[in-house]
C-alpha atoms as a PDB file:
ATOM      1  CA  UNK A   1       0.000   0.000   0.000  1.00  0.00           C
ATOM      2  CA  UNK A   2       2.827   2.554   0.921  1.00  0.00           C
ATOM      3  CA  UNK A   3       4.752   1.879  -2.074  1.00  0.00           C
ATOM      4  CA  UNK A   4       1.765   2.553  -4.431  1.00  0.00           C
ATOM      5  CA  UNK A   5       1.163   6.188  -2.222  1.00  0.00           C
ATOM      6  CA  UNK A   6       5.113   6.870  -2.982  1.00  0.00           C
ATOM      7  CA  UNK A   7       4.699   5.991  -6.500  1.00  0.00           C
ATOM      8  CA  UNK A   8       1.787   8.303  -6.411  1.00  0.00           C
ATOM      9  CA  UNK A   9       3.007  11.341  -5.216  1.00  0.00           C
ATOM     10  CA  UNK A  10       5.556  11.175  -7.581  1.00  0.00           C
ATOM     11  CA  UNK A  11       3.532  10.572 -10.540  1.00  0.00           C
ATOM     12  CA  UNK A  12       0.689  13.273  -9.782  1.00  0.00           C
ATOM     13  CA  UNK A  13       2.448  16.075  -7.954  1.00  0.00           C
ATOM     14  CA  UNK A  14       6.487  16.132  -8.102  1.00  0.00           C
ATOM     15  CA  UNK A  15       7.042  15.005 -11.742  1.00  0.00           C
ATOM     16  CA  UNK A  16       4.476  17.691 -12.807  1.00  0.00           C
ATOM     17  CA  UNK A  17       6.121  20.221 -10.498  1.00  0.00           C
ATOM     18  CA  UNK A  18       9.409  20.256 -12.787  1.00  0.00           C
ATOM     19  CA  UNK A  19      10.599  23.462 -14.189  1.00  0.00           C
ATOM     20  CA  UNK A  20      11.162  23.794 -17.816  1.00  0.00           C
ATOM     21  CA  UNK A  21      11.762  27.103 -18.372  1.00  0.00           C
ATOM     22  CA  UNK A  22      13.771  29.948 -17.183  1.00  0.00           C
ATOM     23  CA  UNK A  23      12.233  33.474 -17.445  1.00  0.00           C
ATOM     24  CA  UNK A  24      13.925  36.354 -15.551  1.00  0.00           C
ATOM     25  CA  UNK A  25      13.153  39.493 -16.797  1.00  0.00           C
ATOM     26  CA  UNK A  26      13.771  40.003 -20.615  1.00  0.00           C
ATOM     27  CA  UNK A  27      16.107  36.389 -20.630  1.00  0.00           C
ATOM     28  CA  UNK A  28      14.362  33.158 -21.452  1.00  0.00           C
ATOM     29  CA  UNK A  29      15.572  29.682 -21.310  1.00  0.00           C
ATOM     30  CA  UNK A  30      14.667  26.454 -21.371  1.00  0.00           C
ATOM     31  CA  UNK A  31      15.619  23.680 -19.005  1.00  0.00           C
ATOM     32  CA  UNK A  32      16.656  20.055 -20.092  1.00  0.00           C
ATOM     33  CA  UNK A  33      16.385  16.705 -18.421  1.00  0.00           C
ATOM     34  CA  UNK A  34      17.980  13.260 -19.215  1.00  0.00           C
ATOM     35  CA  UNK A  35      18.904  10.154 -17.131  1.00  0.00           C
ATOM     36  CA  UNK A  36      22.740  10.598 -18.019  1.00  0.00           C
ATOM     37  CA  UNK A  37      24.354  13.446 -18.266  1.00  0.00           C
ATOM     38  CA  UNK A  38      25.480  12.777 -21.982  1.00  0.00           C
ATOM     39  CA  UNK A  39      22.377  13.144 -23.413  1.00  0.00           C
ATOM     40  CA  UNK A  40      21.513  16.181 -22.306  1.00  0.00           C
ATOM     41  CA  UNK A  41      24.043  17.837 -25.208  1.00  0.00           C
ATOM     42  CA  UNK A  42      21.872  15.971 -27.478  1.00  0.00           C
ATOM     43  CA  UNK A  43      18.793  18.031 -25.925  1.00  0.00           C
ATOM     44  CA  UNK A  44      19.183  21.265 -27.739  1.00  0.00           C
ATOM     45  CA  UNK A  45      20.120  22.859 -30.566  1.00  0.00           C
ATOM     46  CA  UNK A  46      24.202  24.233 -30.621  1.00  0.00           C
ATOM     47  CA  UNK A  47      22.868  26.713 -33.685  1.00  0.00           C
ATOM     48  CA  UNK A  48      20.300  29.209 -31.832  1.00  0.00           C
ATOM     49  CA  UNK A  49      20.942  27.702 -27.983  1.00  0.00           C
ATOM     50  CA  UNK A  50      23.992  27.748 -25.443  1.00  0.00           C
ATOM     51  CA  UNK A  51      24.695  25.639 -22.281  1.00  0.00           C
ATOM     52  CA  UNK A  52      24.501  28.422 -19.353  1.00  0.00           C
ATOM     53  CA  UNK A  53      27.778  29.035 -17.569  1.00  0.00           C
ATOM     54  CA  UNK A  54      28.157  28.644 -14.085  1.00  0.00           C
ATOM     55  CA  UNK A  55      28.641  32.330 -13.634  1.00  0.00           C
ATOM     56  CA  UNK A  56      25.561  32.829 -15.931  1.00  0.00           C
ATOM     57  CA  UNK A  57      23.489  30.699 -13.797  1.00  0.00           C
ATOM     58  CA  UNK A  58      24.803  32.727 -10.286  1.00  0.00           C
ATOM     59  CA  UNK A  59      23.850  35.428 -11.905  1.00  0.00           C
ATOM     60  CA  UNK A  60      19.766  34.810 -13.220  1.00  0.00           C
ATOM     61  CA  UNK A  61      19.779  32.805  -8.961  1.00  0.00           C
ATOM     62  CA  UNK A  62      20.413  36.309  -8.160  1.00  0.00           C
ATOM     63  CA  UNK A  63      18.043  38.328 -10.306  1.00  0.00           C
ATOM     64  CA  UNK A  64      15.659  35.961  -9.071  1.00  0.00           C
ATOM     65  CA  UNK A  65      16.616  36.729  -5.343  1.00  0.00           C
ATOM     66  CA  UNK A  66      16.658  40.296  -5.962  1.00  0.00           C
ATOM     67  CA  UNK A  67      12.896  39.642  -6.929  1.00  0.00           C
ATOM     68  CA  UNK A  68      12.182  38.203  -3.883  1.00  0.00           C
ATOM     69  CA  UNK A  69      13.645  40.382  -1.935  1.00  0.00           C
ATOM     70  CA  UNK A  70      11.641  42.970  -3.432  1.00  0.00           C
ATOM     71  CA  UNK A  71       8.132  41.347  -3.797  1.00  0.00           C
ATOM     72  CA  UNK A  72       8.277  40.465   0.115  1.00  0.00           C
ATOM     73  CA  UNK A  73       9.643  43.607   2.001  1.00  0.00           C
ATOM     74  CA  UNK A  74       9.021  41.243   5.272  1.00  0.00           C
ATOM     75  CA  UNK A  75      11.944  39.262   4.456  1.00  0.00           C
ATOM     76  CA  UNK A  76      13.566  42.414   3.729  1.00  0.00           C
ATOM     77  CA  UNK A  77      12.769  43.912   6.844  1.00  0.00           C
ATOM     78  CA  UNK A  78      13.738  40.653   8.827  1.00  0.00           C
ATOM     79  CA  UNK A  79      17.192  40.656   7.067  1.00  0.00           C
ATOM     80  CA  UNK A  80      17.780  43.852   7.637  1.00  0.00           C
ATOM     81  CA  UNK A  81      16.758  43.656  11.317  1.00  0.00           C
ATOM     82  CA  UNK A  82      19.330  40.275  11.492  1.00  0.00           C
ATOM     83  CA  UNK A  83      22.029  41.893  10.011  1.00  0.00           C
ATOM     84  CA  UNK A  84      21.966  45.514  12.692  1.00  0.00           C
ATOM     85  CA  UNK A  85      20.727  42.654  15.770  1.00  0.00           C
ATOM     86  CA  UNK A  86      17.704  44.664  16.023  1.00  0.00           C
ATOM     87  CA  UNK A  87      14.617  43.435  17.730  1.00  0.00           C
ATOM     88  CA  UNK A  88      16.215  40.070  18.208  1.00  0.00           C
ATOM     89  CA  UNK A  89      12.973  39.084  20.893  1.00  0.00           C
ATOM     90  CA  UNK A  90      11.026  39.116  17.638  1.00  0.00           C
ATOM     91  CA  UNK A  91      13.229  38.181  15.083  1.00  0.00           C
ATOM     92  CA  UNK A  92      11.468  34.490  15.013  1.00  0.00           C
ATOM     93  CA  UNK A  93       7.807  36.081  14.903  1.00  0.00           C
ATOM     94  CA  UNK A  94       8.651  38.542  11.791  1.00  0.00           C
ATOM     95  CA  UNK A  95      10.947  35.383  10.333  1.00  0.00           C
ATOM     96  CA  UNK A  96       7.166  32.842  10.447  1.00  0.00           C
ATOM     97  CA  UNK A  97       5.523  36.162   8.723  1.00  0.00           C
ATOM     98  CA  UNK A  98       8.430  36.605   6.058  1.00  0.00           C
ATOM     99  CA  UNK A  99       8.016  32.400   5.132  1.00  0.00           C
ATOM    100  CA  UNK A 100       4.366  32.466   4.874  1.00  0.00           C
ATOM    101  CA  UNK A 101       4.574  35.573   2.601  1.00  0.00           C
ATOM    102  CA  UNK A 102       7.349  33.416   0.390  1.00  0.00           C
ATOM    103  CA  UNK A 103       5.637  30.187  -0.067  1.00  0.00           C
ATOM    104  CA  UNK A 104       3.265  31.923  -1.835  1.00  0.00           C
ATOM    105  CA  UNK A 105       6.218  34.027  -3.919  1.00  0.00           C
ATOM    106  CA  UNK A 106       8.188  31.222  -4.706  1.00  0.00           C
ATOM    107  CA  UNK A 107       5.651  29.410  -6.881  1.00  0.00           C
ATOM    108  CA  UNK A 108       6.377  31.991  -9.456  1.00  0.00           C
ATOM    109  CA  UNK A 109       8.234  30.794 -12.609  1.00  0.00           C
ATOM    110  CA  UNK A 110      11.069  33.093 -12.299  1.00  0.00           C
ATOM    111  CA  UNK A 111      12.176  30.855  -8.983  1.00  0.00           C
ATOM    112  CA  UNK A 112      12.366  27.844 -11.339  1.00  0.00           C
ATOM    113  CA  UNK A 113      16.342  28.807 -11.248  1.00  0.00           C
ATOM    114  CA  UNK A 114      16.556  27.936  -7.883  1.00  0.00           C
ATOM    115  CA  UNK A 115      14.915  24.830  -7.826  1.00  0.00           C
ATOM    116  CA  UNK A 116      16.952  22.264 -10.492  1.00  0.00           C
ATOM    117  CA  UNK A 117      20.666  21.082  -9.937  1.00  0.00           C
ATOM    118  CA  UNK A 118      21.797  22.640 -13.138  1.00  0.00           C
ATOM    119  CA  UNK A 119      24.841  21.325 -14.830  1.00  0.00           C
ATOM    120  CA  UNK A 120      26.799  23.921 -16.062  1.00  0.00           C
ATOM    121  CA  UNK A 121      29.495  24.581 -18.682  1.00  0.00           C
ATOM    122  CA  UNK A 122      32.241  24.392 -16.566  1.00  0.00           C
ATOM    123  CA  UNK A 123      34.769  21.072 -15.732  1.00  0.00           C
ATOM    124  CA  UNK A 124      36.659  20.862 -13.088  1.00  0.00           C
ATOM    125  CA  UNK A 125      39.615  18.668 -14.840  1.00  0.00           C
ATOM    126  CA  UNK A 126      42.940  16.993 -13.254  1.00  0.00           C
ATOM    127  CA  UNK A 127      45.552  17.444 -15.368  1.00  0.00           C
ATOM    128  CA  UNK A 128      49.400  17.839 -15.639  1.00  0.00           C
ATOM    129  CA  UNK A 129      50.061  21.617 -16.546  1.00  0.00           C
ATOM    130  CA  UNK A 130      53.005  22.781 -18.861  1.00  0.00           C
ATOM    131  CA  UNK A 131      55.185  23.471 -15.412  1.00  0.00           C
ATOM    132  CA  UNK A 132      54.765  19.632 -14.727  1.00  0.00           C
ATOM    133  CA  UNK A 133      52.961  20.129 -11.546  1.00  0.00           C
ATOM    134  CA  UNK A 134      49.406  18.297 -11.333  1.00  0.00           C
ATOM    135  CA  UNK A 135      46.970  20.757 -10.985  1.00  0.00           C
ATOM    136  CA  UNK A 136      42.963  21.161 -11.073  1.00  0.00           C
ATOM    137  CA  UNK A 137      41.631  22.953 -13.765  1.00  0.00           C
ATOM    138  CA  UNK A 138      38.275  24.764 -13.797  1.00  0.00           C
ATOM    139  CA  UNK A 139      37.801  25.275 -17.604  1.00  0.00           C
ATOM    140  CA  UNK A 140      34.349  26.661 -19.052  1.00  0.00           C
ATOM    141  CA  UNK A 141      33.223  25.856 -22.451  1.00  0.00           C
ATOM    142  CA  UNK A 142      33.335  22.748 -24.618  1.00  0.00           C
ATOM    143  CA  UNK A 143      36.939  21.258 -24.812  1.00  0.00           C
ATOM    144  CA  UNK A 144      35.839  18.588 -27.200  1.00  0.00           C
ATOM    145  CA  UNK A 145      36.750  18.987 -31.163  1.00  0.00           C
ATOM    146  CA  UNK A 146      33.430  17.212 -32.586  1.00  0.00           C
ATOM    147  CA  UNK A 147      30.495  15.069 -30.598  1.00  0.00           C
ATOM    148  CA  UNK A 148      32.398  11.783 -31.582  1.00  0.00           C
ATOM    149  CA  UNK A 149      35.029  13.023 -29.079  1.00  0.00           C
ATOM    150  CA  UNK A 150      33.014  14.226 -26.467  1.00  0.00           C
ATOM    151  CA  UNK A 151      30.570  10.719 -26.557  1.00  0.00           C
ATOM    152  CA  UNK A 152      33.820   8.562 -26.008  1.00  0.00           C
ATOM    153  CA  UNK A 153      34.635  10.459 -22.613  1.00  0.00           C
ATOM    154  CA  UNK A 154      30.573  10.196 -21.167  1.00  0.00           C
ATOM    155  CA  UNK A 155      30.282   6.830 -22.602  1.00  0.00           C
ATOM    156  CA  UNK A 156      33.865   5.137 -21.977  1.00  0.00           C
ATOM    157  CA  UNK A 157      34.682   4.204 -18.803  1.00  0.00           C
ATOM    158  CA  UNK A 158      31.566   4.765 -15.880  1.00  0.00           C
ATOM    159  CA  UNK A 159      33.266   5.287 -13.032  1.00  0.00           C
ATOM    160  CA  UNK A 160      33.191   7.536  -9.736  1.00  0.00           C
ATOM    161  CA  UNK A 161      36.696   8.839 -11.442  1.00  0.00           C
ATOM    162  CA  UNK A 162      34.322  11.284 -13.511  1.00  0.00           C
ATOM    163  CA  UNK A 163      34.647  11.471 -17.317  1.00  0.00           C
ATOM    164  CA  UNK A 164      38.109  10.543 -19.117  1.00  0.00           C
ATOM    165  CA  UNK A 165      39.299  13.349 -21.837  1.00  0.00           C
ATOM    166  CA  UNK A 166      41.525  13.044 -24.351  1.00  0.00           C
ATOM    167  CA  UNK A 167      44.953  14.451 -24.725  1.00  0.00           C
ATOM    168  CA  UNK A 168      43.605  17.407 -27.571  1.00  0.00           C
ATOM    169  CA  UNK A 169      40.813  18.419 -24.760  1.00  0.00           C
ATOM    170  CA  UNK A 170      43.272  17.884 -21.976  1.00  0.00           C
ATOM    171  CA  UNK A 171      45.544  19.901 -24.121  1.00  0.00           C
ATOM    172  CA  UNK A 172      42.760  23.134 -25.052  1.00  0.00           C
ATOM    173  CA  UNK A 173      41.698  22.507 -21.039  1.00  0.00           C
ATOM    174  CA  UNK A 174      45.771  23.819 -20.184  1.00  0.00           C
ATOM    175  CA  UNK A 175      46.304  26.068 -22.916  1.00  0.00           C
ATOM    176  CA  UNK A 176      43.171  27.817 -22.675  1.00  0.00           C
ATOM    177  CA  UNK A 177      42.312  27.629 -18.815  1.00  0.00           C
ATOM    178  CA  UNK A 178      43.240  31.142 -16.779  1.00  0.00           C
ATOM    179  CA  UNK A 179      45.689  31.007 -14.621  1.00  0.00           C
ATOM    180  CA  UNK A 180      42.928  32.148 -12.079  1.00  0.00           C
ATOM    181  CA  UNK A 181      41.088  28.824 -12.399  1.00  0.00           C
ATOM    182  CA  UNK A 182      43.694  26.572 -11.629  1.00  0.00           C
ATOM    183  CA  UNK A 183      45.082  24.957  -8.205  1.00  0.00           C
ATOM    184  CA  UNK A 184      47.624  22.472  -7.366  1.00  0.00           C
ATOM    185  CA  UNK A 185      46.435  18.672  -7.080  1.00  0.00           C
ATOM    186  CA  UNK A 186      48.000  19.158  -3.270  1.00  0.00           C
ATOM    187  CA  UNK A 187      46.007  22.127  -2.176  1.00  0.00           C
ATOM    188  CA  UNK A 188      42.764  20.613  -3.832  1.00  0.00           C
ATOM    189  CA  UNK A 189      42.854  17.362  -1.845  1.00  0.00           C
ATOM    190  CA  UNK A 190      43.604  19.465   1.576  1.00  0.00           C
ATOM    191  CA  UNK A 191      40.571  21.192   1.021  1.00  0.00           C
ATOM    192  CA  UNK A 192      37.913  19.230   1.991  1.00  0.00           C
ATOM    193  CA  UNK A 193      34.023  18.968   0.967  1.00  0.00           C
ATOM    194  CA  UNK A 194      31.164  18.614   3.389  1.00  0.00           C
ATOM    195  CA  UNK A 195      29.041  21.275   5.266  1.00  0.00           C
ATOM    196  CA  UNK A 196      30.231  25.210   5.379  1.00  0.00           C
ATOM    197  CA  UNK A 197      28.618  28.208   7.144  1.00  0.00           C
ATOM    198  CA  UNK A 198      28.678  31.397   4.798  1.00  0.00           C
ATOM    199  CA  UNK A 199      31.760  32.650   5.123  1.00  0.00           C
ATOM    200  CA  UNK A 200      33.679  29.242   4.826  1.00  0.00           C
ATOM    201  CA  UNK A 201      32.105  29.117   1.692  1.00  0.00           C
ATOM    202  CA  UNK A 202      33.011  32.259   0.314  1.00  0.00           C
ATOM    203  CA  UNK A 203      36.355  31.716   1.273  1.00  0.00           C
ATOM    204  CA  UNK A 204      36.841  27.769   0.088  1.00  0.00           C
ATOM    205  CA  UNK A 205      40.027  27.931  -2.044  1.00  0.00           C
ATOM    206  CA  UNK A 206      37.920  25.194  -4.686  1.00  0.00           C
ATOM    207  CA  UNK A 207      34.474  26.472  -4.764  1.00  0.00           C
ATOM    208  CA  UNK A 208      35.831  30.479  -4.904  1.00  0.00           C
ATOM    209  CA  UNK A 209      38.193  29.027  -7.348  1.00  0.00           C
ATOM    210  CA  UNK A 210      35.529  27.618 -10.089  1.00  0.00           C
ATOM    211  CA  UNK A 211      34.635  31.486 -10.088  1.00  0.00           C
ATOM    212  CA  UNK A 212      36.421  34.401 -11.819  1.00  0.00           C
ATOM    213  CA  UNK A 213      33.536  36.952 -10.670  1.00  0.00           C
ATOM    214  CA  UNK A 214      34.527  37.178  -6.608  1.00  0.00           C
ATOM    215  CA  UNK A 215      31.809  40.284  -6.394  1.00  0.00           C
ATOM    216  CA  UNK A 216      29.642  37.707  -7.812  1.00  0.00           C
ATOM    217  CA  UNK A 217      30.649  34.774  -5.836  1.00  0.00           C
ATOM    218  CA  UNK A 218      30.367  37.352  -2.551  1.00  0.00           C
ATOM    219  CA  UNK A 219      26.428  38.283  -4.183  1.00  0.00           C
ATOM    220  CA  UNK A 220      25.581  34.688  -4.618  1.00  0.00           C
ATOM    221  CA  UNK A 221      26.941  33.626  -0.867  1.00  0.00           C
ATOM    222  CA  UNK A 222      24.541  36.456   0.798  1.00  0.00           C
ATOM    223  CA  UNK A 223      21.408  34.781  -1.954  1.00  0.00           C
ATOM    224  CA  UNK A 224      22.328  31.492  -0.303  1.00  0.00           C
ATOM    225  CA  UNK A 225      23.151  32.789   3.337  1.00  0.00           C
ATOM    226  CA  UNK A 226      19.213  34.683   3.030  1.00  0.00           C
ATOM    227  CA  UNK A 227      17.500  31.686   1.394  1.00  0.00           C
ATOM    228  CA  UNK A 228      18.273  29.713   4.666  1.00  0.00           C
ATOM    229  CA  UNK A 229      16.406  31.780   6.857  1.00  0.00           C
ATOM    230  CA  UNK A 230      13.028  30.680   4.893  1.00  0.00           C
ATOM    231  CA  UNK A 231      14.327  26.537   5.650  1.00  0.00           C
ATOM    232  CA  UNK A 232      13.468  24.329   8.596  1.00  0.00           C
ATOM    233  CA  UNK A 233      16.133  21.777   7.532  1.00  0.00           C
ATOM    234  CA  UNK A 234      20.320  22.532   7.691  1.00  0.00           C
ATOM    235  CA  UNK A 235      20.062  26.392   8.820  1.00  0.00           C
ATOM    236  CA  UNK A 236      23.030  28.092   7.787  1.00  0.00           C
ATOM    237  CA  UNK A 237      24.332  25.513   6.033  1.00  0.00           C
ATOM    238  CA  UNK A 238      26.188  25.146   2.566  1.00  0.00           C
ATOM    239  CA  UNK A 239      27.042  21.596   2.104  1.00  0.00           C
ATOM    240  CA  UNK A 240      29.654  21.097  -1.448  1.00  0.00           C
ATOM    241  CA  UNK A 241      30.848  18.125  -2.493  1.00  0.00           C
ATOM    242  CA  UNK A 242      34.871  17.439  -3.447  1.00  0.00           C
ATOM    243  CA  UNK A 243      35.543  14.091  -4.816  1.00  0.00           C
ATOM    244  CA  UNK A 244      39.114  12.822  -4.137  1.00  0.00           C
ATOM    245  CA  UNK A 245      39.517  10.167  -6.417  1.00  0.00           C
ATOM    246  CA  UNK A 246      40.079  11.503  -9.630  1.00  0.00           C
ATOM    247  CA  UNK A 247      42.899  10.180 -11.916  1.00  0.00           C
ATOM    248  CA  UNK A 248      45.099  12.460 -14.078  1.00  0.00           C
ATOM    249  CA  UNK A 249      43.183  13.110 -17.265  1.00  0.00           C
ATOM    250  CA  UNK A 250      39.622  12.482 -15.526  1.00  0.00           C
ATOM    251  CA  UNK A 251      37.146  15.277 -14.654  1.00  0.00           C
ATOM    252  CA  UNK A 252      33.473  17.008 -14.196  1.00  0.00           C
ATOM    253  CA  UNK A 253      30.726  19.221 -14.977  1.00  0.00           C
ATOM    254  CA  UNK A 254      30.185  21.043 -12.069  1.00  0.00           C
ATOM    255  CA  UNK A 255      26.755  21.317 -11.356  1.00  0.00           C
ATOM    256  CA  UNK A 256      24.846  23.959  -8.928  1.00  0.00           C
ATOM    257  CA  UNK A 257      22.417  22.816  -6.639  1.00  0.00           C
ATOM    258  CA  UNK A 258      21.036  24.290  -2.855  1.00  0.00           C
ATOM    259  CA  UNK A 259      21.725  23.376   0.183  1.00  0.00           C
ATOM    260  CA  UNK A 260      23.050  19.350   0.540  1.00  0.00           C
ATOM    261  CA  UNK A 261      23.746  20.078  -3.443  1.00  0.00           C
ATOM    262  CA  UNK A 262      24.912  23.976  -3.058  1.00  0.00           C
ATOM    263  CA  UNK A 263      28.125  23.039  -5.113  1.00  0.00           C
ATOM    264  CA  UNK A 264      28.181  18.954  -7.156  1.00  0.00           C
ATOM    265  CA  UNK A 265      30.507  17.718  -9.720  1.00  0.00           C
ATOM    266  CA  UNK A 266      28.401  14.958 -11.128  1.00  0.00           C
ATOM    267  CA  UNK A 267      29.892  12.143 -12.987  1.00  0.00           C
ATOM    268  CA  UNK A 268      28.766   9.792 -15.937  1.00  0.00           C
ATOM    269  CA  UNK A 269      27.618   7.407 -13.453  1.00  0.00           C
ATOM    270  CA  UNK A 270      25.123   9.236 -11.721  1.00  0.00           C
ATOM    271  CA  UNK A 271      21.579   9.193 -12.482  1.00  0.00           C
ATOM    272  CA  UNK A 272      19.091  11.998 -13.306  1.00  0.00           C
ATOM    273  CA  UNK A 273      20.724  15.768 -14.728  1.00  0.00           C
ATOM    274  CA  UNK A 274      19.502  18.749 -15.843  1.00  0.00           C
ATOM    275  CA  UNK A 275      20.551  21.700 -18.002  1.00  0.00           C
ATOM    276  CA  UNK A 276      19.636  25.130 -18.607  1.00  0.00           C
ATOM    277  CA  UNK A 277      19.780  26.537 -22.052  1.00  0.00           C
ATOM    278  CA  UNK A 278      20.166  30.042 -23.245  1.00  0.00           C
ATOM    279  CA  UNK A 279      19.268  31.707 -26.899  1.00  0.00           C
ATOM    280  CA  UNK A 280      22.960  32.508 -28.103  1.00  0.00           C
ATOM    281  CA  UNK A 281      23.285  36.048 -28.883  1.00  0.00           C
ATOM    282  CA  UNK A 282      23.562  36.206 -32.599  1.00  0.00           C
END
């Protein structure tokens, strides 16, 4: 009996509850599902549409949070109130006011953003740099030459190793990868994943790192530090995942997600991705 009530709410409520598109003010964008991560790239078309870059999807989470900010001057007022330690006897009163006013909010389309694990366009890739020294890459755009290419990597070997490139993507992935974006294999594995206030995550030397835009990065960390007062589950909390056991050659699409999923490099063997898409400016 349960198991047919668990197949049901899945079927009538949280399968139709999806997003599938992204509207924030004058941008619109679609959002793409698979099973594998591979097939989303086969999900959209490379003439008129783009994969959105991490950076690009920071930036719509924050146009969206600027929204909300805006459309429910309780939470406003309750931030503001946290932030100067003002009225703290009745912070948790005007905090149950500011949540009831964004349940309502948040069903909006233009929260869809917040509410998928996006993968982006960016792969975090261990490699051996022109110095010799093994270093993480965080390199955004397609390092592939053609879809052949790209399909032996997803398809090859599935693994918890991530995806293996070859040497002319590992090669585009060094030459064409900022110095900015890259750390030492050493200093990546001291850093370690699991559950970060704000501030530790602003300051993580890998998740900062997969970011060139720090005033971004700094916007984004105050979006998720603000988001958490609206949760009952993991207050305060940032949890990002950083998977040790990646060979030389091997990498990931780092995907975005919220809280327990705030920062995930998914693999090939993982099950269930999503994309956003963006009209390519033409």
């Amino acid at each position: 009996m349960l198991k047919q009530k668990i197949i049901a709410l899945e079927e009538n409520y949280f399968k139709l509850k999806r997003p599938i598109k992204i509207k924030i003010k004058s941008i619109n964008g679609r959002i793409i599902y698979s099973k594998f991560p591979m097939d989303l790239f086969y999900k959209y078309n490379k003439k008129t549409e783009k994969i959105a870059t991490l950076e690009e999807v920071i930036h719509l989470r924050i146009k969206a949070f600027k929204s909300l900010m805006k459309n429910v001057p309780e939470l406003k007022k309750v931030v503001s109130n946290i932030e100067k330690n003002h009225n703290s006897r009745n912070i948790e009163k005007l905090l149950n006011v500011a949540r009831t006013k964004s349940i309502k909010e948040l069903e909006k389309e233009i929260y869809s953003i917040w509410k998928i694990r996006p993968t982006t366009s960016v792969h975090m890739v261990r490699a051996i740099d022109v110095d010799g020294i093994d270093k993480i890459f965080f390199y955004n755009g397609n390092p592939f030459d053609n879809e052949e290419d790209m399909t032996k990597s997803f398809t090859g070997e599935l693994s918890d190793g991530g995806i293996r490139y070859n040497q002319k993507a590992i090669r585009k992935i060094i030459k064409e990868t900022p110095r900015s974006c890259k750390m030492s294999h050493k200093d990546y594995l001291s850093a370690k994943g699991g559950n970060f206030s704000g501030i530790d995550w602003l300051n993580h030397p890998i998740f900062s790192k997969s970011i060139q835009n720090k005033k971004l990065f700094e916007k984004y960390v105050y979006s998720l530090q603000v988001l958490n007062l609206l949760d009952f589950y993991h207050q305060g909390k940032h949890s990002g995942w950083r998977p040790g056991e990646m060979k030389i050659n091997y990498g990931r699409l780092i995907s975005l997600g919220y809280k327990g999923e705030a920062f995930y490099p998914s693999n090939n063997s993982t099950l269930d991705h999503c994309m956003i898409v963006l009209a390519k400016k033409i």
